[in-house]
Protein backbone atom coordinates (compact mmCIF):
# COMPACT_ATOMS: atom_id res chain seq x y z
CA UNK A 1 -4.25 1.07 -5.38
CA UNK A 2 -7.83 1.07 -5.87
CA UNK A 3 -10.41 -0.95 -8.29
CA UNK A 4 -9.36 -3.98 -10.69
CA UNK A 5 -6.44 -2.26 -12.28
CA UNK A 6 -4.34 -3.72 -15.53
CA UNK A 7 -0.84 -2.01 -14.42
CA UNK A 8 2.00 -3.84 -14.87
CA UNK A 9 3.05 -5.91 -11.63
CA UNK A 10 6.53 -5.65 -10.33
CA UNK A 11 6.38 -9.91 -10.18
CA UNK A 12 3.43 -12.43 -10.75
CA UNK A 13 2.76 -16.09 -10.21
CA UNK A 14 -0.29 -18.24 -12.17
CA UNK A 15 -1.12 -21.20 -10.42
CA UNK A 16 -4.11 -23.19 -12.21
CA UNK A 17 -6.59 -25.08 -9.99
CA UNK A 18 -9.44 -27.79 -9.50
CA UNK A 19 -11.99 -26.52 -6.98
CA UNK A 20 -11.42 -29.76 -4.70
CA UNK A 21 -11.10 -29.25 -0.72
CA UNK A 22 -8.46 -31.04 -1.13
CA UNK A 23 -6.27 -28.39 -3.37
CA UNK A 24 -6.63 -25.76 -0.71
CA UNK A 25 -3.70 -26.85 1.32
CA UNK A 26 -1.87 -27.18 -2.12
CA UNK A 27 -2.68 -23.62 -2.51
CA UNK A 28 -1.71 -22.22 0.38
CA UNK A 29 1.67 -24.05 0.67
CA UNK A 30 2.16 -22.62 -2.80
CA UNK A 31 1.50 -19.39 -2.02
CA UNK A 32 3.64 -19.51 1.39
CA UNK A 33 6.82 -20.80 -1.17
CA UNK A 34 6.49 -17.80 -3.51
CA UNK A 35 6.51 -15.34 -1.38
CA UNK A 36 9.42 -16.75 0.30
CA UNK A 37 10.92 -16.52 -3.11
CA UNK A 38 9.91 -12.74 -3.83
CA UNK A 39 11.38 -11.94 0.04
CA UNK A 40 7.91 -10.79 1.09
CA UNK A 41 7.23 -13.70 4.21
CA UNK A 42 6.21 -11.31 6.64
CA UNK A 43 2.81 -10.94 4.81
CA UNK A 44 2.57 -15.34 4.36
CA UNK A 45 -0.03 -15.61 6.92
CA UNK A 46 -2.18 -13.43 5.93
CA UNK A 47 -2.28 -14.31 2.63
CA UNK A 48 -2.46 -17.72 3.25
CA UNK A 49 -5.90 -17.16 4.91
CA UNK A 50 -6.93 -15.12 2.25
CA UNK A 51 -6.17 -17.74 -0.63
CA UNK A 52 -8.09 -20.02 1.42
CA UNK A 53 -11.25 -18.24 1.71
CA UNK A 54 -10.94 -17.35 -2.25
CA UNK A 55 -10.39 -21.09 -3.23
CA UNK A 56 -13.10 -22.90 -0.80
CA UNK A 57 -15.57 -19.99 -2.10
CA UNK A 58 -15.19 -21.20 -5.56
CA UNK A 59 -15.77 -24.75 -4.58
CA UNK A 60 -18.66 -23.67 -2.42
CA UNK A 61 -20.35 -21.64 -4.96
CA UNK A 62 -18.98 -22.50 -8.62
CA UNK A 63 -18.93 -26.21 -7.82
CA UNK A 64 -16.43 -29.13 -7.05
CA UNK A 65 -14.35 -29.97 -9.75
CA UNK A 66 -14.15 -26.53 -11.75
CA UNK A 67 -11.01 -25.31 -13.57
CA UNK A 68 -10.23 -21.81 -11.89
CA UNK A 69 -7.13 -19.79 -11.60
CA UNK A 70 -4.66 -18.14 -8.37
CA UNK A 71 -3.00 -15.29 -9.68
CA UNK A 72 -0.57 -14.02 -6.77
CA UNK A 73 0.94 -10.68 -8.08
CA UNK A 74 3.62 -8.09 -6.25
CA UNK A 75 3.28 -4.53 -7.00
CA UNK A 76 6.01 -2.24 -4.48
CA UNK A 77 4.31 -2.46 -1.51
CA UNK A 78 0.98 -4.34 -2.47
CA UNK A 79 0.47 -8.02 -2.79
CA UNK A 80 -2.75 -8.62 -5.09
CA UNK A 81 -4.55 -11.87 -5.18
CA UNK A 82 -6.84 -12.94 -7.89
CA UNK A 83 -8.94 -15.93 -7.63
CA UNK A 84 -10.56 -16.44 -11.27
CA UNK A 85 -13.38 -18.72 -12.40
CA UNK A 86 -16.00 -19.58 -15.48
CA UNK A 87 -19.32 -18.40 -13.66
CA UNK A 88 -19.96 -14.91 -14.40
CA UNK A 89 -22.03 -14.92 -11.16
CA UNK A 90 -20.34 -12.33 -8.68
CA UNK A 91 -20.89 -12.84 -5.05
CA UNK A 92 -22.60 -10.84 -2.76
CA UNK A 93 -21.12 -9.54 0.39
CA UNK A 94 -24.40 -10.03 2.99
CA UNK A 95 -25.41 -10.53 6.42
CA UNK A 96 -25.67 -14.57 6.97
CA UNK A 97 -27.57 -16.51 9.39
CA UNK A 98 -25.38 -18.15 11.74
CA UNK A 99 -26.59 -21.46 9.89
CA UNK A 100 -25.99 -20.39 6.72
CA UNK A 101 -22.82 -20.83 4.21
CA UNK A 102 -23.52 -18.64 1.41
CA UNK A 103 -22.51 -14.91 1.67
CA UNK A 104 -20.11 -15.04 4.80
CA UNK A 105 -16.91 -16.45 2.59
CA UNK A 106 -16.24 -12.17 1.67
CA UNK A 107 -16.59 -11.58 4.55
CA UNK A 108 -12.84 -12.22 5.13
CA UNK A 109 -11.19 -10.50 2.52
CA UNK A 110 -13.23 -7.47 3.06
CA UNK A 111 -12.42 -7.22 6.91
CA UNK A 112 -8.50 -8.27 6.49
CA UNK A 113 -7.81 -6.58 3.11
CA UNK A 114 -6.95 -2.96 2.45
CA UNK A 115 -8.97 -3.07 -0.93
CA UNK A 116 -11.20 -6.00 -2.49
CA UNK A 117 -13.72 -6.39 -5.58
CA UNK A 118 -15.15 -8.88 -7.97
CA UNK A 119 -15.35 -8.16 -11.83
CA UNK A 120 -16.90 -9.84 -14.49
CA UNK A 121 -13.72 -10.98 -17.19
CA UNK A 122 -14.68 -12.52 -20.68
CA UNK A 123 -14.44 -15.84 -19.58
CA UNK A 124 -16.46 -15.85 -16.06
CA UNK A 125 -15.35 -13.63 -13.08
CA UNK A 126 -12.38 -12.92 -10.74
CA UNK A 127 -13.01 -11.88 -6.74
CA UNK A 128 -9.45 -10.02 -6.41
CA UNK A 129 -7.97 -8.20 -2.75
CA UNK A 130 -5.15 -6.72 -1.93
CA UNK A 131 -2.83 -6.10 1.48
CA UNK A 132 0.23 -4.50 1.92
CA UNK A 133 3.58 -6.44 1.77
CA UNK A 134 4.83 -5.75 5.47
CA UNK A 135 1.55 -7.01 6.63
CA UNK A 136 2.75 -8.67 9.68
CA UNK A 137 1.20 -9.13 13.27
CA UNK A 138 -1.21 -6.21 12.59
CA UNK A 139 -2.80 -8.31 9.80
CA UNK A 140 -2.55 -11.52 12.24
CA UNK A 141 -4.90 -9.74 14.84
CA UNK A 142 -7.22 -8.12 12.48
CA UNK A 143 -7.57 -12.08 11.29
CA UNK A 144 -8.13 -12.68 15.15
CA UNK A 145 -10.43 -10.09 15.48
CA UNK A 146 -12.32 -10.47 12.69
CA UNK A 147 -12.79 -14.62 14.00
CA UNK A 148 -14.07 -13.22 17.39
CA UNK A 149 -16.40 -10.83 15.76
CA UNK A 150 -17.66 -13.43 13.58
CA UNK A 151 -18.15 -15.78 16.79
CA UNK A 152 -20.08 -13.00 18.87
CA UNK A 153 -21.98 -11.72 16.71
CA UNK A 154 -23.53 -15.53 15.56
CA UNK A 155 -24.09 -15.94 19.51
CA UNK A 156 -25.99 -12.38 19.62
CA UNK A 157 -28.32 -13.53 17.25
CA UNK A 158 -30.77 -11.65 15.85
CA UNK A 159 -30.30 -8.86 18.33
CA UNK A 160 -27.15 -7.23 16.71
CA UNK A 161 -28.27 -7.79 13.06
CA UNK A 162 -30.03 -5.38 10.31
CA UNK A 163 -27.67 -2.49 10.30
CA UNK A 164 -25.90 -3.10 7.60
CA UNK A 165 -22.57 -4.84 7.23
CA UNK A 166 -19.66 -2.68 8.48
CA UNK A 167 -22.26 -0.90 10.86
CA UNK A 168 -22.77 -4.05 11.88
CA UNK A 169 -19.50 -5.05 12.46
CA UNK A 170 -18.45 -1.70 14.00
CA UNK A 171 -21.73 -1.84 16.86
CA UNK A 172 -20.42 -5.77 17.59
CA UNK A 173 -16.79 -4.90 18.28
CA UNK A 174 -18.07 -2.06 20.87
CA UNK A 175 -20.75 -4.77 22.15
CA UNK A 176 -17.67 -6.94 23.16
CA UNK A 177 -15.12 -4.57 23.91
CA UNK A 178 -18.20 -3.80 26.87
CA UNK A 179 -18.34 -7.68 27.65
CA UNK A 180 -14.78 -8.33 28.36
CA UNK A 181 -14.64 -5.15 30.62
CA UNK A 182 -17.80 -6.47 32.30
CA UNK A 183 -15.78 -9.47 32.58
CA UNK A 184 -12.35 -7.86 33.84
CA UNK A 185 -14.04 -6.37 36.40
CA UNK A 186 -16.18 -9.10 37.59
CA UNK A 187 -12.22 -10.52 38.51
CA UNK A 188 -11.11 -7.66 40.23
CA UNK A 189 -9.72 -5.86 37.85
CA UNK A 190 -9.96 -2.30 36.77
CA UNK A 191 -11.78 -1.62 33.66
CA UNK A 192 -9.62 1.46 33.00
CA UNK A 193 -6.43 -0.28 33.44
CA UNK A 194 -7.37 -2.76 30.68
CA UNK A 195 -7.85 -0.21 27.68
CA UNK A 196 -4.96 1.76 28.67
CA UNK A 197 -2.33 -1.35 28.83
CA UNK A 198 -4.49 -2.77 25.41
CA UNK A 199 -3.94 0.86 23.84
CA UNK A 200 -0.11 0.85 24.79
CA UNK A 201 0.09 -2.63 23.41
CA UNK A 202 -1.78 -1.01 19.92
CA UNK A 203 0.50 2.36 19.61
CA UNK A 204 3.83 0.25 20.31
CA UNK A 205 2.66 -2.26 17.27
CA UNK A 206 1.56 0.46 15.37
CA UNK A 207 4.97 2.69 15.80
CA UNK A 208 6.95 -0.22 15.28
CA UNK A 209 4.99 -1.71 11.82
C-alpha cells in the first residue's frame, strides 16, 4: 500500500487537535481506545509512538496553538495515520546535529513504519505512515532499536555522519553490533555464541509473528 492513496478504508476515526504538549497524551490515549474498539491492540504501542512523534512535530514546527487533524484509518491489514495541518511547508527527513531539534522528528516514522510520506492537501499538508495491524513485539524492538541507534550514533559524533540517511543508519547498527561483541567478550563471553542465541531469538519471533 504505497504513496498517499484515496481508497476507501475498511474503518476511520477523525480526531481534531490543538498543537499543545499537553494534547499529546490526549492523543495517544485516544488512539490506544480505538483500536481497542476496531480489535487491532496488538499494534497500540506502536502506534502510540508514532502519533506522538506526528503531533509534537506539528507543535515543534507549525507552532503551539494550531488547529490540526489525527486521522487514524484501518485498511485489512494496514493501519494508516494521518497527521494534517495549515502550513503547506513539508518536512525534510535530514541528518541532525545531536543539538539540534529540527529534522530528527521523521526520523521515527520512517525507521518504524512500513511506508511514510508528506503531501501538500488544499488546505496545508498531511505527514501520513503506515504499519501493519499485527505489528506486535517486532515493531516494539525496531522502536528499541531505532532509540539505541539514535543514542550511538549522537555519541559517535561527527565520525559516523555524511553518508546519507539510511546508509547512515545501516553503517551505525554494524558499528554497535561490533561494540557490544567487543563488550561480550571483554566478560568472558564468546562473541559467536552471542549472534547465534540473538539470531535464534530473531527467527523464533519472526516464525511466530
Amino acid at each position: 500500500m504505497s504513496g498517499y492513496d484515496v481508497t476507501e478504508p475498511r474503518l476511520r476515526c477523525v480526531l481534531p487537535f490543538e498543537a499543545a504538549l499537553a494534547e499529546v497524551p490526549l492523543l495517544r490515549r485516544a488512539t490506544a481506545q480505538q483500536l481497542a474498539r476496531w480489535g487491532v491492540s496488538a499494534a497500540a504501542d506502536e502506534a502510540e509512538l508514532l502519533v506522538t512523534e506526528l503531533a509534537t512535530n506539528v507543535v515543534k514546527h507549525v507552532g503551539e496553538g494550531t488547529a490540526a487533524t489525527l486521522i487514524l484509518e484501518w485498511r485489512d491489514a494496514w493501519l494508516r495515520f494521518e497527521v494534517h495541518d495549515k502550513s503547506r511547508v513539508l518536512p525534510l527527513l535530514k541528518s541532525a546535529a545531536c543539538d539540534e531539534e529540527c529534522g530528527r522528528g521523521l526520523h521515527l516514522p520512517a525507521a518504524l513504519a512500513v511506508d511514510w510520506g508528506t503531501v501538500l492537501t488544499a488546505a496545508g499538508k498531511a505527514v501520513w505512515c503506515e504499519i501493519p495491524v499485527r505489528a506486535g513485539q517486532a515493531g516494539r524492538r525496531m522502536g528499541r532499536a531505532v532509540a539505541a541507534l539514535e543514542n550511538y550514533l549522537d555519541s559517535a559524533g561527527s565520525a559516523l555522519r555524511g553518508r546519507g540517511r539510511r546508509a547512515e543508519l545501516d553503517e551505525t547498527a554494524i558499528e554497535l553490533i561490533a561494540d557490544l561483541l567487543h563488550w561480550t567478550a571483554s566478560r568472558g563471553h564468546d562473541p559467536d555464541d552471542i549472534l547465534d542465541r540473538a539470531q535464534m531469538h530473531y527467527e523464533a519471533e519472526a516464525g511466530a509473528a
